[in-house]
C-alpha atoms as a PDB file:
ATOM      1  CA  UNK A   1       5.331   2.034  33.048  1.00  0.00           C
ATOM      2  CA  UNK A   2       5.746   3.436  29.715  1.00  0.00           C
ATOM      3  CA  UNK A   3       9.298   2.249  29.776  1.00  0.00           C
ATOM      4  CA  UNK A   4       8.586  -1.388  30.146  1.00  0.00           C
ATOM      5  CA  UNK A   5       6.387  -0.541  27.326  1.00  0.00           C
ATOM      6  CA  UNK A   6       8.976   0.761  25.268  1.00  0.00           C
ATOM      7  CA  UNK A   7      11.049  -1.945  26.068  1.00  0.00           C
ATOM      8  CA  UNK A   8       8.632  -4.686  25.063  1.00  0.00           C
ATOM      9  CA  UNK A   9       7.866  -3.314  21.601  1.00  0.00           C
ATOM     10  CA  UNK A  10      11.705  -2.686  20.994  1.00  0.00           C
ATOM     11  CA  UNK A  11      12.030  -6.385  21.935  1.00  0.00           C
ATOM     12  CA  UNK A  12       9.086  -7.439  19.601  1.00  0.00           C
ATOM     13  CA  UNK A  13      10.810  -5.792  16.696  1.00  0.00           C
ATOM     14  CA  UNK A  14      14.465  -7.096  17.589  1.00  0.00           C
ATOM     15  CA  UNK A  15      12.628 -10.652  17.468  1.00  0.00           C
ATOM     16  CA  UNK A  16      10.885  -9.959  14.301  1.00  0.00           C
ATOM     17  CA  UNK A  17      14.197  -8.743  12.501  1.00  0.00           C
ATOM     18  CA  UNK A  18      16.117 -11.843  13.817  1.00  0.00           C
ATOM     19  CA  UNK A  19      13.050 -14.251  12.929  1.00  0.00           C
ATOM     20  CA  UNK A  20      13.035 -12.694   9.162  1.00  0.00           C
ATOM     21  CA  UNK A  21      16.862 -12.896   8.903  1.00  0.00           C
ATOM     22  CA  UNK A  22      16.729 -16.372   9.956  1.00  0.00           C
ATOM     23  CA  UNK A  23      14.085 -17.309   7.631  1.00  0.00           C
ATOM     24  CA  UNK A  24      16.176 -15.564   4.840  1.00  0.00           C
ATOM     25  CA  UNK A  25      19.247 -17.813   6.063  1.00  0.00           C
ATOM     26  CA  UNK A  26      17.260 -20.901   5.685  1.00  0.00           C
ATOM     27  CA  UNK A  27      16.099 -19.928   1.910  1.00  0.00           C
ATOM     28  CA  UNK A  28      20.079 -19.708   1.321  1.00  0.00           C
ATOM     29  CA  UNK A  29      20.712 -22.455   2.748  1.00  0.00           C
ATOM     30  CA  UNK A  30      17.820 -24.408   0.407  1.00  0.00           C
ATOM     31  CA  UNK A  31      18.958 -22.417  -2.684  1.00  0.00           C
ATOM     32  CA  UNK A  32      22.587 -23.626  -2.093  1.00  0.00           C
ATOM     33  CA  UNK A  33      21.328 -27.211  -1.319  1.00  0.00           C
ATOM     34  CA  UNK A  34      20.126 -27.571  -5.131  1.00  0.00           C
ATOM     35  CA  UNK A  35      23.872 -26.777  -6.495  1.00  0.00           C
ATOM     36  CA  UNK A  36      26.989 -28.364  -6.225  1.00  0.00           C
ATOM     37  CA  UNK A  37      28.297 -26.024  -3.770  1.00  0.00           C
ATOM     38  CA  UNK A  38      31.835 -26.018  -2.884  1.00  0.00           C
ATOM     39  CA  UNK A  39      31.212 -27.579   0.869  1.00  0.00           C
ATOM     40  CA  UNK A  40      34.602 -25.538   2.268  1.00  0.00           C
ATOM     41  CA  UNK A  41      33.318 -22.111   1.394  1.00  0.00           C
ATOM     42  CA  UNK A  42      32.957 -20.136   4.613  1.00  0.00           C
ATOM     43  CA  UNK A  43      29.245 -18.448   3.811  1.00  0.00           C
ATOM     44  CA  UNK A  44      28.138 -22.023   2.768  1.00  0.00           C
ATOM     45  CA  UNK A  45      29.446 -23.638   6.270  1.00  0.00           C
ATOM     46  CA  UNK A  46      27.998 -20.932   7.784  1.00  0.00           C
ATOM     47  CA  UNK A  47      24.782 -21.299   6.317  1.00  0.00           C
ATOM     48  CA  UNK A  48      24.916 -25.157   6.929  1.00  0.00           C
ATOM     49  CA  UNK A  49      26.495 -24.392  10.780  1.00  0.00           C
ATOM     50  CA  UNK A  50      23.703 -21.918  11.549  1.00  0.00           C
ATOM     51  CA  UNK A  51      20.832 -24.213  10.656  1.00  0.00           C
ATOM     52  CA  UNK A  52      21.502 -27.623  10.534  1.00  0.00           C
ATOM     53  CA  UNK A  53      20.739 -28.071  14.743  1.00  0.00           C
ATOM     54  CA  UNK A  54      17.290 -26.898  14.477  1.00  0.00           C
ATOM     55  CA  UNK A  55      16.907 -28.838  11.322  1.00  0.00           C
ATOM     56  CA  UNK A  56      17.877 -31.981  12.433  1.00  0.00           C
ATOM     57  CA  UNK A  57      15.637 -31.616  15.449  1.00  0.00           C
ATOM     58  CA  UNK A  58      12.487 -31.327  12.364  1.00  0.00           C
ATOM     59  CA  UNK A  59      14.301 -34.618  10.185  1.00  0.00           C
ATOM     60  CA  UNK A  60      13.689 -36.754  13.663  1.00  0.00           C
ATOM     61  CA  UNK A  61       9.802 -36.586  13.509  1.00  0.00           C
ATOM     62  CA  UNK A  62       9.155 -35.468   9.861  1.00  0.00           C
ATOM     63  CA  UNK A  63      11.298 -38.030   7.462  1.00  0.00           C
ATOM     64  CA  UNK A  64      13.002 -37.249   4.168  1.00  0.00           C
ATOM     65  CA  UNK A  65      10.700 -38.690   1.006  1.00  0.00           C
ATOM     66  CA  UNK A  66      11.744 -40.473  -2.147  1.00  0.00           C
ATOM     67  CA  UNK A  67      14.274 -38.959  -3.991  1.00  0.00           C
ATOM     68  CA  UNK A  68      15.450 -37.278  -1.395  1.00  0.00           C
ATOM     69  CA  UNK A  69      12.957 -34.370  -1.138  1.00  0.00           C
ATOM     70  CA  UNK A  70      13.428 -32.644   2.459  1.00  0.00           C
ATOM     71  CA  UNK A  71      10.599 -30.510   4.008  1.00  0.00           C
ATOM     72  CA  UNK A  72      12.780 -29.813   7.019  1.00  0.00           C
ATOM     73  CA  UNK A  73      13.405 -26.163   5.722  1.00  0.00           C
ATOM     74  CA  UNK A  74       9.774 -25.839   4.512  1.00  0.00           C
ATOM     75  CA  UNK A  75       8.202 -26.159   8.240  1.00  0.00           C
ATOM     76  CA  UNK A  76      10.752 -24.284   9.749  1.00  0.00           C
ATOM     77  CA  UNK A  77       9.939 -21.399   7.596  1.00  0.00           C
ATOM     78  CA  UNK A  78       6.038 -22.038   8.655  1.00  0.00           C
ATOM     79  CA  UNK A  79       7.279 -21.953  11.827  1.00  0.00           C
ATOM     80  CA  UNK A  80       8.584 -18.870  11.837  1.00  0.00           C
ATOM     81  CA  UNK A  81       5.718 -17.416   9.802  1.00  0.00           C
ATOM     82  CA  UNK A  82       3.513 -18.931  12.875  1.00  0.00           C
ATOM     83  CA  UNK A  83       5.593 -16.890  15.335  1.00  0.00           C
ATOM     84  CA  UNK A  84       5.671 -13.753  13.597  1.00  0.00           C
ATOM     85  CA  UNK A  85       2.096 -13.835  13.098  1.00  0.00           C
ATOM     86  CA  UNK A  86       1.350 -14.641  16.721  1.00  0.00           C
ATOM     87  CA  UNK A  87       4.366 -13.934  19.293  1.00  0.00           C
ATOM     88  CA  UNK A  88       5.019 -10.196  17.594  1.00  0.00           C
ATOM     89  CA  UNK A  89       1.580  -8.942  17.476  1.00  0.00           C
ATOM     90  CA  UNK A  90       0.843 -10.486  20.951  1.00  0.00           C
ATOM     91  CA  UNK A  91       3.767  -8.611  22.654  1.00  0.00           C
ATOM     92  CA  UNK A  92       3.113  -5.280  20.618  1.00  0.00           C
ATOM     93  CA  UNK A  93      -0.379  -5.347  22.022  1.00  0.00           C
ATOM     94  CA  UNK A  94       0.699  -6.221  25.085  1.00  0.00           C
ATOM     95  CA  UNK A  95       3.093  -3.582  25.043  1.00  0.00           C
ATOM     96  CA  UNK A  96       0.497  -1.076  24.260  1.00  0.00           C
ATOM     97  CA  UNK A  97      -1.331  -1.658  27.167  1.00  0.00           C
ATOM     98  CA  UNK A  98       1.673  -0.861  29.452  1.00  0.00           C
ATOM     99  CA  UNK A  99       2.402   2.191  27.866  1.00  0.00           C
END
């Protein structure tokens, strides 16, 4: 059972790395927003291609205020805080008890 165990808490941690690297791609992709970036640079469509789905899916319910002031990439990042907080510690624990 120990192996499942193993498995678990190697998943937790693959989740957590991917979770803080995302949440590192998002505070590019803000950073960027505030320039005049050149729009045909490949890290800045990349940035752009690699989060604008999930942030589009936040701009349906939570609207874009005055002067064009988006918290889109705010709640995402409380998002991911939220599952880092709760979805790694739950599956480390719950790792521990299988192994």
């Amino acid at each position: 059972m120990f192996v499942l165990g193993n498995f678990i808490n190697a998943l937790a941690d693959l989740i957590d790395f991917v979770l803080i690297a995302y949440m590192w791609i998002i505070i590019g992709r803000s950073v960027i927003s505030w320039v005049n970036a050149d729009p045909y640079n490949p890290i800045v469509r990349f940035l752009y291609e690699v989060t604008e789905p999930i942030l589009r899916q936040i701009r349906r319910f939570i609207p874009i205020f005055g002067g064009g002031f988006d918290l889109s990439p705010m709640i995402l990042i409380l998002v991911i805080y939220f599952l880092r907080s709760f979805l790694i510690p739950t599956l480390e624990r719950f790792a521990g008890t299988l192994g």
